[in-house]
Protein backbone atom coordinates (compact mmCIF):
# COMPACT_ATOMS: atom_id res chain seq x y z
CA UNK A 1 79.47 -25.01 -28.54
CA UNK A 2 77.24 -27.09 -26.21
CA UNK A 3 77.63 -30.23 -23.72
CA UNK A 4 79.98 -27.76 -22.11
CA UNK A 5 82.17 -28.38 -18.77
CA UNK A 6 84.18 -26.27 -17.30
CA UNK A 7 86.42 -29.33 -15.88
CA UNK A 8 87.84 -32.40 -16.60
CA UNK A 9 85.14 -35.24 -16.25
CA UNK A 10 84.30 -38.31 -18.09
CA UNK A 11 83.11 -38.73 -21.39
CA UNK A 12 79.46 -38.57 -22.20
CA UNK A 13 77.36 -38.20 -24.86
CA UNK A 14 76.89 -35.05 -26.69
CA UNK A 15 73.75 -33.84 -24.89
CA UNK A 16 72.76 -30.22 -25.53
CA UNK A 17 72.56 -29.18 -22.00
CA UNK A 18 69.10 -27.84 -20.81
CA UNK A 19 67.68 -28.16 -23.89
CA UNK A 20 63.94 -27.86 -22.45
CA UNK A 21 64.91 -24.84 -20.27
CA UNK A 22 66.42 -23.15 -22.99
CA UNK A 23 63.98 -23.03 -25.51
CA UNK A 24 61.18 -22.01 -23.35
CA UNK A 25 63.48 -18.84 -21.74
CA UNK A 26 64.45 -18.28 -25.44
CA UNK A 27 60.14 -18.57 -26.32
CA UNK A 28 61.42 -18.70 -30.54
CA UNK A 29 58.71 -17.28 -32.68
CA UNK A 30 57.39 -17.19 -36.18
CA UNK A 31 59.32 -15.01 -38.79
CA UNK A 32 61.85 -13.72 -35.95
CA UNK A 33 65.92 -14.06 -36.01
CA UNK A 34 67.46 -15.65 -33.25
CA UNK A 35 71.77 -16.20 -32.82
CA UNK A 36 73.64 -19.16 -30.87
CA UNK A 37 76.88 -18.09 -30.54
CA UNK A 38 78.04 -21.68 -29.47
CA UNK A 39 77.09 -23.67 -32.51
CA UNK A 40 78.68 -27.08 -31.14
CA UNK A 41 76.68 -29.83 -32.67
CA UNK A 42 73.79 -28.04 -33.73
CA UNK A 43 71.70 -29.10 -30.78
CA UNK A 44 70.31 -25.99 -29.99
CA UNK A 45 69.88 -24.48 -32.99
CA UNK A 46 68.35 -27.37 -34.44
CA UNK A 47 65.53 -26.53 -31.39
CA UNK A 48 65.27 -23.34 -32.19
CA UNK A 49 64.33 -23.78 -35.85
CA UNK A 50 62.17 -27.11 -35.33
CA UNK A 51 60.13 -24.66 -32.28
CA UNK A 52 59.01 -22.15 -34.56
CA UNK A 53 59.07 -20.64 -38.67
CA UNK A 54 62.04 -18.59 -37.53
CA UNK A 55 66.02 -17.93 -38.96
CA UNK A 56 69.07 -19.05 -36.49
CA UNK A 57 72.38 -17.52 -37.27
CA UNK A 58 74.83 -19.70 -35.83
CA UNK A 59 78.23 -19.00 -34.84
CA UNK A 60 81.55 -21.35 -33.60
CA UNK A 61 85.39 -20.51 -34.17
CA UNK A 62 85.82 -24.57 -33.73
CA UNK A 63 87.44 -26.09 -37.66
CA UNK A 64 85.32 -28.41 -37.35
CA UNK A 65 81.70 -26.95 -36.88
CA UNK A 66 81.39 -25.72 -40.25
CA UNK A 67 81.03 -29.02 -41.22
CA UNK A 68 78.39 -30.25 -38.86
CA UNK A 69 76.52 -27.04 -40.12
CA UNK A 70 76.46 -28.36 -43.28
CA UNK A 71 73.72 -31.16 -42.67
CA UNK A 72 71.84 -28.42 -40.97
CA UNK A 73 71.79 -25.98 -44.03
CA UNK A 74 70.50 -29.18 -46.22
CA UNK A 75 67.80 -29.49 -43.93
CA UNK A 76 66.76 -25.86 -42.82
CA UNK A 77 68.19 -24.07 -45.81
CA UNK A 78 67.36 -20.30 -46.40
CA UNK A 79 66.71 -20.11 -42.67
CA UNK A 80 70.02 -21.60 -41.48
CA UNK A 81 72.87 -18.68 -41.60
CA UNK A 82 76.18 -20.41 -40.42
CA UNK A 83 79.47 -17.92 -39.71
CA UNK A 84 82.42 -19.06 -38.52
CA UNK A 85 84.21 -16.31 -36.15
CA UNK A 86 83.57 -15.60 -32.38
CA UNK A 87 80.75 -14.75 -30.49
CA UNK A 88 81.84 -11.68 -29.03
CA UNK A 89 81.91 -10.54 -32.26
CA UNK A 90 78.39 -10.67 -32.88
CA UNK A 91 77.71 -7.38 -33.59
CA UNK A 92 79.87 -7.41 -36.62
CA UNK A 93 79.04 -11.08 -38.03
CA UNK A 94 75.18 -10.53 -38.26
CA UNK A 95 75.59 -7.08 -39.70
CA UNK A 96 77.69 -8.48 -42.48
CA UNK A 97 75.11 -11.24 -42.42
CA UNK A 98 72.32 -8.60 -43.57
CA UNK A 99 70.50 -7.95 -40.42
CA UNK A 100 70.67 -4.93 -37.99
CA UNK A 101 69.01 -6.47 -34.67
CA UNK A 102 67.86 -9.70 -33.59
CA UNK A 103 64.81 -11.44 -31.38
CA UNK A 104 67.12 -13.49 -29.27
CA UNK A 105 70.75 -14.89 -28.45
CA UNK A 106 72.13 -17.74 -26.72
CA UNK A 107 75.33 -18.73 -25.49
CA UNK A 108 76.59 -21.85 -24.05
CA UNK A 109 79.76 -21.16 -22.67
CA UNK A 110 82.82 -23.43 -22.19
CA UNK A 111 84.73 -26.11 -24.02
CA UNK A 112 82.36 -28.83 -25.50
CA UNK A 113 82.72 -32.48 -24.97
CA UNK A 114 83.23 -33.01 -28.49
CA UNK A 115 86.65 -30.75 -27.60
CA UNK A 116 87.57 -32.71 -25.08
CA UNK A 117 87.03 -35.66 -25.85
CA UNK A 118 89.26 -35.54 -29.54
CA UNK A 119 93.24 -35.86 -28.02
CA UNK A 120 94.30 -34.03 -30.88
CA UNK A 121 92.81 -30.90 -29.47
CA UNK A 122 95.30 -31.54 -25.98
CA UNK A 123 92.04 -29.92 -23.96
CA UNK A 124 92.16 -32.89 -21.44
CA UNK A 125 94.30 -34.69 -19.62
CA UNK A 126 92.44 -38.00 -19.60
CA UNK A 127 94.00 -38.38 -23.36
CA UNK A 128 97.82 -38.55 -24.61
CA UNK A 129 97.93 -35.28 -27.17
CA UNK A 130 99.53 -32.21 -28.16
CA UNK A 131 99.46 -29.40 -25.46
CA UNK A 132 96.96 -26.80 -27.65
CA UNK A 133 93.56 -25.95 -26.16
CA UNK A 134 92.65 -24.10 -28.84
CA UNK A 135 89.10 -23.63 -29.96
CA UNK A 136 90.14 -22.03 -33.27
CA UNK A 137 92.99 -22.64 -35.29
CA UNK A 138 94.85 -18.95 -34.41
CA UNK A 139 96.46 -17.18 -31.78
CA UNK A 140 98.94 -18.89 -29.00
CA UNK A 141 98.06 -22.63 -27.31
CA UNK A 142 98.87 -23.47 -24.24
CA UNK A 143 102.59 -25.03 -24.98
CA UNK A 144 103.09 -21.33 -26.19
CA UNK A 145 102.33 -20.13 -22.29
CA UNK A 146 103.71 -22.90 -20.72
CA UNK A 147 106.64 -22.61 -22.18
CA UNK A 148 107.54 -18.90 -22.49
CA UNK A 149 105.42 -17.35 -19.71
CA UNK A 150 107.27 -15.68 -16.76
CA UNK A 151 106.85 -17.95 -13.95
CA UNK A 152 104.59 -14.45 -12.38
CA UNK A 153 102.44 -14.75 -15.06
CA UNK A 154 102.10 -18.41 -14.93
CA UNK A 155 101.03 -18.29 -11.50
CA UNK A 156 98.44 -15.11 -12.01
CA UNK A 157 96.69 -17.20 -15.02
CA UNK A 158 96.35 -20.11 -12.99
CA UNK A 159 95.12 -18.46 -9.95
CA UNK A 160 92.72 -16.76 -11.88
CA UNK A 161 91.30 -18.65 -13.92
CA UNK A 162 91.88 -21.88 -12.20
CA UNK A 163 90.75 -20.75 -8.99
CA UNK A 164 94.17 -22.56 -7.74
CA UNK A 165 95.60 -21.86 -4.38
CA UNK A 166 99.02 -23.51 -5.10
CA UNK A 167 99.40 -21.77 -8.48
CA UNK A 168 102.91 -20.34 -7.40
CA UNK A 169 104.37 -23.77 -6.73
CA UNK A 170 102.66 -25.22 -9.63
CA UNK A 171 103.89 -22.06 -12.05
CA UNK A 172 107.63 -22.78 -9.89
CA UNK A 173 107.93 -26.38 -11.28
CA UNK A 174 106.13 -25.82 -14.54
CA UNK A 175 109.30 -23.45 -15.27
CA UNK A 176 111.94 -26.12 -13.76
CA UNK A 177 110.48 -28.22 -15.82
CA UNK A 178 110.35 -26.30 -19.20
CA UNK A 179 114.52 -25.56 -18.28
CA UNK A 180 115.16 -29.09 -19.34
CA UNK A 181 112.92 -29.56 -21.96
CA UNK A 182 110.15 -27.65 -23.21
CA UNK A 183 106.56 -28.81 -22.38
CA UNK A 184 104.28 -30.51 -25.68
CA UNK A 185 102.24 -32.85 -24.40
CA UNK A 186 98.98 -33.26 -22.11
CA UNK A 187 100.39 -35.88 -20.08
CA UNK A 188 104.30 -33.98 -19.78
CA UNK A 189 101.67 -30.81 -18.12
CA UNK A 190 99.62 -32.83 -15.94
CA UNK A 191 102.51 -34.60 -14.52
CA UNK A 192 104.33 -31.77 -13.53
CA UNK A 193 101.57 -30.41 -11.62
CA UNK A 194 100.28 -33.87 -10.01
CA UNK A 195 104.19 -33.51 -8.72
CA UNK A 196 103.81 -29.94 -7.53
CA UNK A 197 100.49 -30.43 -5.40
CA UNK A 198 99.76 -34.60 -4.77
CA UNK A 199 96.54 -35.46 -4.87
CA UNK A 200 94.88 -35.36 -1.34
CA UNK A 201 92.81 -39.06 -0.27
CA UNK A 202 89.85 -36.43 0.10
CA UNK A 203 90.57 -34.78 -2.75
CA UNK A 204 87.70 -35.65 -5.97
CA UNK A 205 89.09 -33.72 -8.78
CA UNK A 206 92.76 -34.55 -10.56
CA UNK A 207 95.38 -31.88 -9.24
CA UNK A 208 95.30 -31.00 -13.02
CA UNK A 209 92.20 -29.95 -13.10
CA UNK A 210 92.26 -26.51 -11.74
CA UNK A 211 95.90 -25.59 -14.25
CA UNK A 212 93.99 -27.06 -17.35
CA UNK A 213 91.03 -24.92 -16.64
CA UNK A 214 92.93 -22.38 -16.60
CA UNK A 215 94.96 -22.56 -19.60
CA UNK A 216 91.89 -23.21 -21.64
CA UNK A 217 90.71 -19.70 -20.57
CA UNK A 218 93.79 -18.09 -21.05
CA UNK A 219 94.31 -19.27 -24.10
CA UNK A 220 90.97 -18.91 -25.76
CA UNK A 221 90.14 -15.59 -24.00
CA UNK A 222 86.90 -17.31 -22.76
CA UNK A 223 86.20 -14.67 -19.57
CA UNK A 224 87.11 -11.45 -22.67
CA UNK A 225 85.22 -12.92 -25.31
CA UNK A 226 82.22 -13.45 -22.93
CA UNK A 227 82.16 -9.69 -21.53
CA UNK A 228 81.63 -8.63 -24.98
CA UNK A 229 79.22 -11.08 -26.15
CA UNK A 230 77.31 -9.54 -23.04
CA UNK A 231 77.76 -6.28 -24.08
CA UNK A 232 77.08 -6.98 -27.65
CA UNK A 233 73.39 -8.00 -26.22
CA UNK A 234 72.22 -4.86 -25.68
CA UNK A 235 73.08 -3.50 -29.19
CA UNK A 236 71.86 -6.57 -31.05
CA UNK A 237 68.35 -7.43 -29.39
CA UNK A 238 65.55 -5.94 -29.94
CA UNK A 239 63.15 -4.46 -27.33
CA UNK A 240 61.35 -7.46 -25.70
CA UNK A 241 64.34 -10.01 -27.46
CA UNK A 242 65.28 -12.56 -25.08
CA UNK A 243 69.19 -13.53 -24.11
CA UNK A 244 69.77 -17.05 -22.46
CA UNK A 245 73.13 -17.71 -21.21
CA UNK A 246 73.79 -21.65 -19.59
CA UNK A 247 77.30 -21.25 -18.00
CA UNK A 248 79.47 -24.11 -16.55
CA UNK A 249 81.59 -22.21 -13.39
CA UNK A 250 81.70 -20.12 -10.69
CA UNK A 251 84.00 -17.30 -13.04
CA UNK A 252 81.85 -17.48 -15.71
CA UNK A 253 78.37 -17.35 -13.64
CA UNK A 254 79.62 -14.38 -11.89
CA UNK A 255 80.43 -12.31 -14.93
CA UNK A 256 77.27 -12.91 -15.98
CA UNK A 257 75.37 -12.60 -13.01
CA UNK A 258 76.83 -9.36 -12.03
CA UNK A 259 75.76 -7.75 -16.10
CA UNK A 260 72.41 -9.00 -15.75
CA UNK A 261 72.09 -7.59 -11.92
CA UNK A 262 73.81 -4.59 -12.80
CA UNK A 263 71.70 -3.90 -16.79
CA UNK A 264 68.24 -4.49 -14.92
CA UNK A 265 68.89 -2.12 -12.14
CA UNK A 266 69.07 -4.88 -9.32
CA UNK A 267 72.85 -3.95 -8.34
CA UNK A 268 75.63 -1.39 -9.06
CA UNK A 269 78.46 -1.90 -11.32
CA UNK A 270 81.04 -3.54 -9.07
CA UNK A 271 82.69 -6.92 -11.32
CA UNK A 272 85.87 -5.64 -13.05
CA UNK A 273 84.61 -7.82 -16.15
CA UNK A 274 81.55 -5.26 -16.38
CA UNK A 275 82.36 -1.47 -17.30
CA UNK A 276 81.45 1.25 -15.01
CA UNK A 277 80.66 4.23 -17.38
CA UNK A 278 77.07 4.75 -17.63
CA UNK A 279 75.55 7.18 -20.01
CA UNK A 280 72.49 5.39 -19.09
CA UNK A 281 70.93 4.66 -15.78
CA UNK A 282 68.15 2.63 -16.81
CA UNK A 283 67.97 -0.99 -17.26
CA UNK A 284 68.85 -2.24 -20.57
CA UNK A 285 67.47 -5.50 -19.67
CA UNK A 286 64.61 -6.94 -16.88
CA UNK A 287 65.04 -10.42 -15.58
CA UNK A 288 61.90 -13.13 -15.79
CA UNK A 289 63.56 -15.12 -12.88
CA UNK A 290 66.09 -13.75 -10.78
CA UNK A 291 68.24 -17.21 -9.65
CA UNK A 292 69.67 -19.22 -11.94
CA UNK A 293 67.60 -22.34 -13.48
CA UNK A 294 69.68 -25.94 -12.79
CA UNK A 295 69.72 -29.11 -14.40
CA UNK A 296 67.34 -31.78 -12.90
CA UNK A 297 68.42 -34.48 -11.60
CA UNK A 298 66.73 -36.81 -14.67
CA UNK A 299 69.56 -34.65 -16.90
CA UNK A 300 72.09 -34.86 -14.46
CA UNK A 301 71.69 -38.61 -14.35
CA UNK A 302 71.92 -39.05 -17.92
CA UNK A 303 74.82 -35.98 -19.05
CA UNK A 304 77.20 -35.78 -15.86
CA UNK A 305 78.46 -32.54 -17.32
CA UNK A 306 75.40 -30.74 -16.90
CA UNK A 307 75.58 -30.91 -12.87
CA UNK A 308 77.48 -27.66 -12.51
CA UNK A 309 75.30 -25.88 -15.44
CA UNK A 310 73.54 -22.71 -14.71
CA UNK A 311 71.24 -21.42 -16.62
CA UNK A 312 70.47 -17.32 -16.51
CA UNK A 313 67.96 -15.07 -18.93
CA UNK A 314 66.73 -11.34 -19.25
CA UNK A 315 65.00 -9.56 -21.60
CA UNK A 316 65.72 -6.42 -24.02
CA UNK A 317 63.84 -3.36 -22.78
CA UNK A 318 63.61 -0.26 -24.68
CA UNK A 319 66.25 1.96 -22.58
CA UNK A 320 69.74 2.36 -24.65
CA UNK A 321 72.39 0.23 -23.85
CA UNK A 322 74.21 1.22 -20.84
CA UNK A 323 77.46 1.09 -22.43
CA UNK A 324 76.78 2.99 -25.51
CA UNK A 325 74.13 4.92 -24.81
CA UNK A 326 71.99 4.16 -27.68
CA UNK A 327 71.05 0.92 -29.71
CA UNK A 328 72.86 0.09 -32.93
């Protein structure tokens, strides 16, 4: 998925977000295999495969990608592999794909714009819709949780993942309100929390904001699904293949900051998103730059969204995977 945000902004255009930035920390290459785990719109896949002679494999859980894929395969064909599934299931979607390693994987993590800005998808609040947030079509939505959670766990997820201080007395009146009649729509949620915490003459975000975030994590497993994509990396990449991973938010960033710091031998294990078993003490991966790359100011100008993007690479060595012990 690309043109990702990890809040609740305006609408733009469905910019692949450091497009440039990505391509040359990816550095494609004649007759390798590369994966994007976020398929979206095809934007940086279709990069990839214009860059050099090589074969994406592109994966998205979203109904609708398949069919965006499809112009893609008429124009690429053999060397355009679409899956649906998940990416932290990599492992298992390019073995049944035919292939044992790769040369590279990227990952644009988030909801896309395209996501939030369809209503019937209930991922923003800007939009009248069903309360749902899901990416796929399977597992719970967010009426599910907001409507049969204990208020505890209400206020843990939104904490959490939203990074909410008043999650208690938002999770208090989300359940007062649920008692006389269950939760469905966008605009029922964001009500009930604009009630629980009014929105501050300094504040610049929605009070709604921080809950929705939240949900959408919760109910997609976003934070789970990107641990194991990470951990998938080591197994899948060859020595010298290249991961790029643009993130949106501070939870995100940090999970992936702290497996990259950790894998190249910079810190010890200490995020509880990243194991702490090592059969391996040396680094799995080595980092080309050390901070994260930005959006400039030109792309920030034109895509909004890509303001709070951060942008974070490493490359395969030949030690085993610190997780594992060994490659696949």
């Amino acid at each position: 998925m690309t043109q990702h945000a990890s809040l609740d902004h305006t609408s733009s255009a469905h910019f692949p977000v450091m497009l440039p930035e990505v391509i040359s920390a990816l550095k494609p290459q004649d007759g390798k295999i590369y994966v994007d785990g976020t398929f979206g719109a095809g934007g940086y896949t279709r990069a990839i495969l214009k860059a050099a002679d090589c074969t994406v494999i592109a994966i998205d859980r979203d109904p609708g990608a398949k069919q965006r894929a499809e112009d893609l395969k008429a124009e690429f064909g053999d060397r355009f592999i679409f899956v649906p599934g998940q990416f932290g299931d990599v492992i298992r979607i390019i073995q049944e794909a035919g292939f044992k390693d790769v040369d590279g994987f990227v990952l644009d993590i988030g909801v896309s714009s395209m996501q939030i800005d369809d209503p019937s998808r209930g991922f923003s609040f800007r939009f009248e819709g069903p309360l749902d947030m899901r990416m796929g079509n399977t597992g719970e939505s967010a009426q599910d949780i907001v409507n049969t959670y204990r208020e505890e766990d209400l206020a843990n997820i939104i904490y959490q993942y939203g990074e909410e201080r008043q999650s208690r007395r938002i999770a208090r009146r989300i359940v007062e309100a649920r008692a006389k009649s269950p939760l469905t729509t966008t605009s029922a949620l964001a009500d009930v929390v604009r009630a629980a915490i009014p929105r501050a003459p300094q504040d610049k975000i929605d009070p709604a904001t921080r809950t929705f975030q939240a949900l959408r994590i919760a109910v997609n497993d976003e934070l789970g699904e990107l641990t194991r994509a990470l951990q998938s990396s080591e197994i899948i990449l060859v020595p010298s293949g290249r991961l790029v991973v643009v993130s949106f938010h501070s939870l995100e960033d940090g999970i992936v900051k702290s497996f990259l710091y950790e894998r190249s031998g910079k810190v010890p294990a200490s995020s509880r998103h990243v194991p702490s078993a090592h059969i391996s003490t040396l680094p799995s991966f080595t980092l080309p730059f050390r901070k994260p790359i930005e959006a400039s100011a030109l792309e920030i100008d034109r895509n909004p969204r890509s303001r709070s993007a951060k942008l974070r690479a490493a490359i395969r060595t030949e030690h085993p995977a610190h997780h594992t012990g060994g490659r696949a």
